[in-house]
Protein backbone atom coordinates (compact mmCIF):
# COMPACT_ATOMS: atom_id res chain seq x y z
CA UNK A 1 3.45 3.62 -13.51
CA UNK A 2 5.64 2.62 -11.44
CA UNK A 3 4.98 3.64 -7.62
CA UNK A 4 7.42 3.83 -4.36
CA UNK A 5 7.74 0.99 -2.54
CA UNK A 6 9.53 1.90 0.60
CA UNK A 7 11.82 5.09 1.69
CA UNK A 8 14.79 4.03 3.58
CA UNK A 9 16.11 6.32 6.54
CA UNK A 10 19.52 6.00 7.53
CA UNK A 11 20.14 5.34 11.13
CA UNK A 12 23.38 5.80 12.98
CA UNK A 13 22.29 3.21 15.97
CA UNK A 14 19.35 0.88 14.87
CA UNK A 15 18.37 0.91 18.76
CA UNK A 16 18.51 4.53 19.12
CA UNK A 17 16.44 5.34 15.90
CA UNK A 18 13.51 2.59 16.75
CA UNK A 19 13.08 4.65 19.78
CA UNK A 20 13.64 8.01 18.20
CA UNK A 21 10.85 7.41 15.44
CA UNK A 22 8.70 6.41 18.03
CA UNK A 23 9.16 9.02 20.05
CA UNK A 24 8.37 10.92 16.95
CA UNK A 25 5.25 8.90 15.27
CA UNK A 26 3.81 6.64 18.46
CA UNK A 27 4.50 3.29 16.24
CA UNK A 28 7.87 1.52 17.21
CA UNK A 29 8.94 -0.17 14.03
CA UNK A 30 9.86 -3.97 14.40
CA UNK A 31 13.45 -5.51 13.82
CA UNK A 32 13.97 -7.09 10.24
CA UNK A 33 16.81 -8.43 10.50
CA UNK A 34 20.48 -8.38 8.66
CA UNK A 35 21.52 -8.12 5.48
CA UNK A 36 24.36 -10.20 4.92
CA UNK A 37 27.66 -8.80 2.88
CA UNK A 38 26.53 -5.51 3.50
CA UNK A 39 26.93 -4.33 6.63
CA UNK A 40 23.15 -3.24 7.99
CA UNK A 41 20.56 -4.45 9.33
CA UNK A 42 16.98 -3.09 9.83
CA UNK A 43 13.65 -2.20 11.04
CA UNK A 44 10.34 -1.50 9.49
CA UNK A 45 6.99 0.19 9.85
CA UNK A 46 4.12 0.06 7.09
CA UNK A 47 2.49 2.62 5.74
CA UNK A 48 -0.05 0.17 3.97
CA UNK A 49 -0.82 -0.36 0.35
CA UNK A 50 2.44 -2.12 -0.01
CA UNK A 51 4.57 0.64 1.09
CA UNK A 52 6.85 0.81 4.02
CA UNK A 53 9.51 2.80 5.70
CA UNK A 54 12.94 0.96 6.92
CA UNK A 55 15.39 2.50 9.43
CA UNK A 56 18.63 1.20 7.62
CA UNK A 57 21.67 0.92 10.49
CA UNK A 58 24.87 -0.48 10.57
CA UNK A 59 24.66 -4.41 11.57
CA UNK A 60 27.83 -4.55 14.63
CA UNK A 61 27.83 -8.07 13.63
CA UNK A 62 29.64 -7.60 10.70
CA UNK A 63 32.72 -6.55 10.11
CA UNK A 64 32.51 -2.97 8.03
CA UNK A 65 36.36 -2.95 7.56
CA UNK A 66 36.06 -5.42 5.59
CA UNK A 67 33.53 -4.10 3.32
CA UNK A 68 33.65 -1.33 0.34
CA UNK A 69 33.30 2.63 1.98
CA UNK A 70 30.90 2.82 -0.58
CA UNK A 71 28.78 0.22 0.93
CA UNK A 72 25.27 1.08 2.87
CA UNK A 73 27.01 -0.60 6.03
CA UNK A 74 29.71 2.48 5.95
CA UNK A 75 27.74 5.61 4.08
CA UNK A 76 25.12 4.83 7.23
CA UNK A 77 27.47 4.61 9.99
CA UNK A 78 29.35 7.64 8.49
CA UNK A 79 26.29 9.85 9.00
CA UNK A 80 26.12 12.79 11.91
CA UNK A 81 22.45 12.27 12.46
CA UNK A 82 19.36 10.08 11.24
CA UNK A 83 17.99 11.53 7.98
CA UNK A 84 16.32 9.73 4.52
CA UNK A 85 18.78 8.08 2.84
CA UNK A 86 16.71 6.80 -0.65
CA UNK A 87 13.92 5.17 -2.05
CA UNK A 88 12.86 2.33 -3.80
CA UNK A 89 10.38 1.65 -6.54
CA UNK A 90 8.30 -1.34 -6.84
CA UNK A 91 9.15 -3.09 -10.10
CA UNK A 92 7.99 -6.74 -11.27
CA UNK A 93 8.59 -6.06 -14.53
CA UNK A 94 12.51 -5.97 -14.46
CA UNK A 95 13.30 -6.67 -18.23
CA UNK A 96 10.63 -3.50 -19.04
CA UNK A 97 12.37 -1.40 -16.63
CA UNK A 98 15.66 -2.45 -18.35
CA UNK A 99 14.51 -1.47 -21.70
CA UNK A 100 13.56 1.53 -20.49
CA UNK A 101 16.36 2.36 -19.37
CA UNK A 102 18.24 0.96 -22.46
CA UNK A 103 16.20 3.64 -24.49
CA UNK A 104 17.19 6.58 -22.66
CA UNK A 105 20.62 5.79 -22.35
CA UNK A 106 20.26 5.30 -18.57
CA UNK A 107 22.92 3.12 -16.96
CA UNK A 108 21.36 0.10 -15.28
CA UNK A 109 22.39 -2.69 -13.19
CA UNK A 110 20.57 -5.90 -12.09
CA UNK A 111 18.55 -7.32 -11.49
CA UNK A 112 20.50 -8.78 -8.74
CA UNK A 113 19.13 -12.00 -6.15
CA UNK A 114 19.42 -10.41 -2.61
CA UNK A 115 18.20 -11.68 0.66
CA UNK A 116 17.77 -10.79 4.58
CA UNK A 117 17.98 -13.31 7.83
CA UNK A 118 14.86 -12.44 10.05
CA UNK A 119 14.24 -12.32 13.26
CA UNK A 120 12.70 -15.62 13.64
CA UNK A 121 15.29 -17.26 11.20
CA UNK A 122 13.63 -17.63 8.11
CA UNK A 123 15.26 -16.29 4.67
CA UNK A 124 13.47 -13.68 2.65
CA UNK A 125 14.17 -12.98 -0.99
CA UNK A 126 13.96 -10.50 -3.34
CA UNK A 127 15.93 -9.18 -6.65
CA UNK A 128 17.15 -5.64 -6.73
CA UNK A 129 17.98 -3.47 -9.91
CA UNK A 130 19.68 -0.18 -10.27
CA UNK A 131 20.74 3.07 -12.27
CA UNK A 132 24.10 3.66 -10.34
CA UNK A 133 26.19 6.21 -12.54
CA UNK A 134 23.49 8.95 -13.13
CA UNK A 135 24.36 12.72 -11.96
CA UNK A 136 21.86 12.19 -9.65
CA UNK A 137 22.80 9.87 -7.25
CA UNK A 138 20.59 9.06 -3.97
CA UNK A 139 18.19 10.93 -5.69
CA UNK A 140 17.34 8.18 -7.86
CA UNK A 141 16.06 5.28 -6.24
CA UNK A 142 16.65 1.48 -6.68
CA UNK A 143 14.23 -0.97 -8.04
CA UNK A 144 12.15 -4.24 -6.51
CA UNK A 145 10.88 -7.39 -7.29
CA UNK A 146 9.57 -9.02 -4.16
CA UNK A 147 8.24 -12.12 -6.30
CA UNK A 148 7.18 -14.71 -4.32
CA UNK A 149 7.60 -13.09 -0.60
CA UNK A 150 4.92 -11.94 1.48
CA UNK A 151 5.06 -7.66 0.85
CA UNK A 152 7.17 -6.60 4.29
CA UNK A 153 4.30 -4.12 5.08
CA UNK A 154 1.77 -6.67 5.56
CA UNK A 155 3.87 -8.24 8.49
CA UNK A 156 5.01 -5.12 10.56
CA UNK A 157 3.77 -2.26 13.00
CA UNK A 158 1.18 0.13 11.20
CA UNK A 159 -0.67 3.38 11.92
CA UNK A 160 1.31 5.31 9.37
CA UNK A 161 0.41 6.60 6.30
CA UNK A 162 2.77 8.76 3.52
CA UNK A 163 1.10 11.66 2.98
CA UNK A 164 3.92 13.61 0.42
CA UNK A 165 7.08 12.21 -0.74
CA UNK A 166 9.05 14.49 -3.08
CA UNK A 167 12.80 14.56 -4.12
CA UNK A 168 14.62 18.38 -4.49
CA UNK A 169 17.35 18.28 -6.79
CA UNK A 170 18.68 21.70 -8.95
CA UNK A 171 18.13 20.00 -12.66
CA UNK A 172 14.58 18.78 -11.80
CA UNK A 173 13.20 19.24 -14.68
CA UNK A 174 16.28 16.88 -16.39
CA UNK A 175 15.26 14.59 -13.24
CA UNK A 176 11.84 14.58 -13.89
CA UNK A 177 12.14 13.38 -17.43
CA UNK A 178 14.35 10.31 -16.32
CA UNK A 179 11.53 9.02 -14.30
CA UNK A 180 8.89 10.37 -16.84
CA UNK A 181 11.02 8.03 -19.07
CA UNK A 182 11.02 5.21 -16.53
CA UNK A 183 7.59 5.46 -15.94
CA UNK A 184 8.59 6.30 -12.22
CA UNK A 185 5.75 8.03 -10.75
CA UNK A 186 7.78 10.16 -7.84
CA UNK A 187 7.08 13.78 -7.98
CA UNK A 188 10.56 16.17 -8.16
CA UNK A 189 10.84 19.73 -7.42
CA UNK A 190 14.18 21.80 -7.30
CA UNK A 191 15.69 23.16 -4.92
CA UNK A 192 19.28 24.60 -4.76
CA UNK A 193 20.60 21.40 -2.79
CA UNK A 194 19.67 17.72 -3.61
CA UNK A 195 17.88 15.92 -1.36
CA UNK A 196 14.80 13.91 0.12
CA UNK A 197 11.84 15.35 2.27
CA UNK A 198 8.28 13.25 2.84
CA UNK A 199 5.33 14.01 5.45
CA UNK A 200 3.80 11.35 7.30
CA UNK A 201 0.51 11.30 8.56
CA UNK A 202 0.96 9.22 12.46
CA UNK A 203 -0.76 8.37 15.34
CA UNK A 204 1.56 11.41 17.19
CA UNK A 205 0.22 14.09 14.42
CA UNK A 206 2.26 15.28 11.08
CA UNK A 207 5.96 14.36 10.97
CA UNK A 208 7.99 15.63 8.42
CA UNK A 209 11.51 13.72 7.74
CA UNK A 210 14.53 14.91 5.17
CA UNK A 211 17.88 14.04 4.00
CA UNK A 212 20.81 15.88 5.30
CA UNK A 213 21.89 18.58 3.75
């Protein structure tokens, strides 16, 4: 099965929501870094076992006029408030996942070389994969294949764990049966409105965090 990797909460202000979600869990998340081409950059907290969270925020030193509106750069700096924005899966096996895919008639993208500029100015890499083009958008995560890297959440500010991490969406059951079929092991429950909601064990007590909506 495969299992999430990290849950990615969309920031307005990358300095305002470091200090926000520590106000809120008592671990301030360290700076990533940027993500070149499109338009964020980041910061990061580990929940252990390989499993992280990342504020997601609009990088002011690039230029989002220049980039798609569908980009994460401008969805993220579009957004009223902070809120979870997706997940991603952990996948090394990319041509499985594809054929997978393939055999549900799932569209799928990838995988894809991608890359962020740290803090300290070294390079890391990873490929991405996706299933852009489903009903259920955000709702369905992306895919990873760290390969060689070190696993962010051995490198950054811990004290967290994920207690719960469930999507809502109103054809759960159809939802369900994509990741059933993707061997996705995410647990889905419906709800009139789709959207994200996880609890988080934390040094400052239970904090629960959801999508907008």
């Amino acid at each position: 099965m495969l299992h999430i990797d990290h849950l990615l909460w969309a920031v307005p202000d990358l300095d305002q929501g470091i200090a926000l979600f520590e106000r809120l869990t008592g671990v301030r998340p360290a700076p990533g870094g940027s993500h070149p081409g499109r338009g964020t950059r980041n910061a990061l907290a580990s929940f252990g076992n390989n499993q992280y969270i990342e504020l997601l925020a609009p990088d002011p030193a690039q230029d989002l006029g220049a980039l798609s509106p569908q980009s994460f750069g401008a969805t993220v700096a579009a957004l009223p408030a902070p809120a979870l924005f997706t997940f991603c899966v952990a996948s090394p096996d990319m041509a499985a996942l594809e054929a997978s895919a393939r055999r549900l008639g799932v569209p799928f993208q990838g995988p894809n070389a991608s890359s962020r500029l740290q803090p300290d100015g070294s390079t890391l890499h990873w490929r991405l994969s996706h299933t852009e083009g489903t009903r259920f958008g955000r709702c369905a995560p992306f895919y990873i294949d760290w390969m060689d890297s070190a696993h962010p959440s051995t490198v950054v500010p811990g004290g967290l764990s994920l207690r719960d991490f469930e999507v809502l969406h109103p054809e759960a059951p159809e939802l369900a049966a994509m990741f059933s079929g993707l061997d996705v092991d995410v647990k889905v429950r419906r709800a009139d409105r789709p959207g994200l909601r996880t609890v988080l064990d934390t040094p400052a007590g239970e904090v629960v965090l959801t999508s907008l909506g």
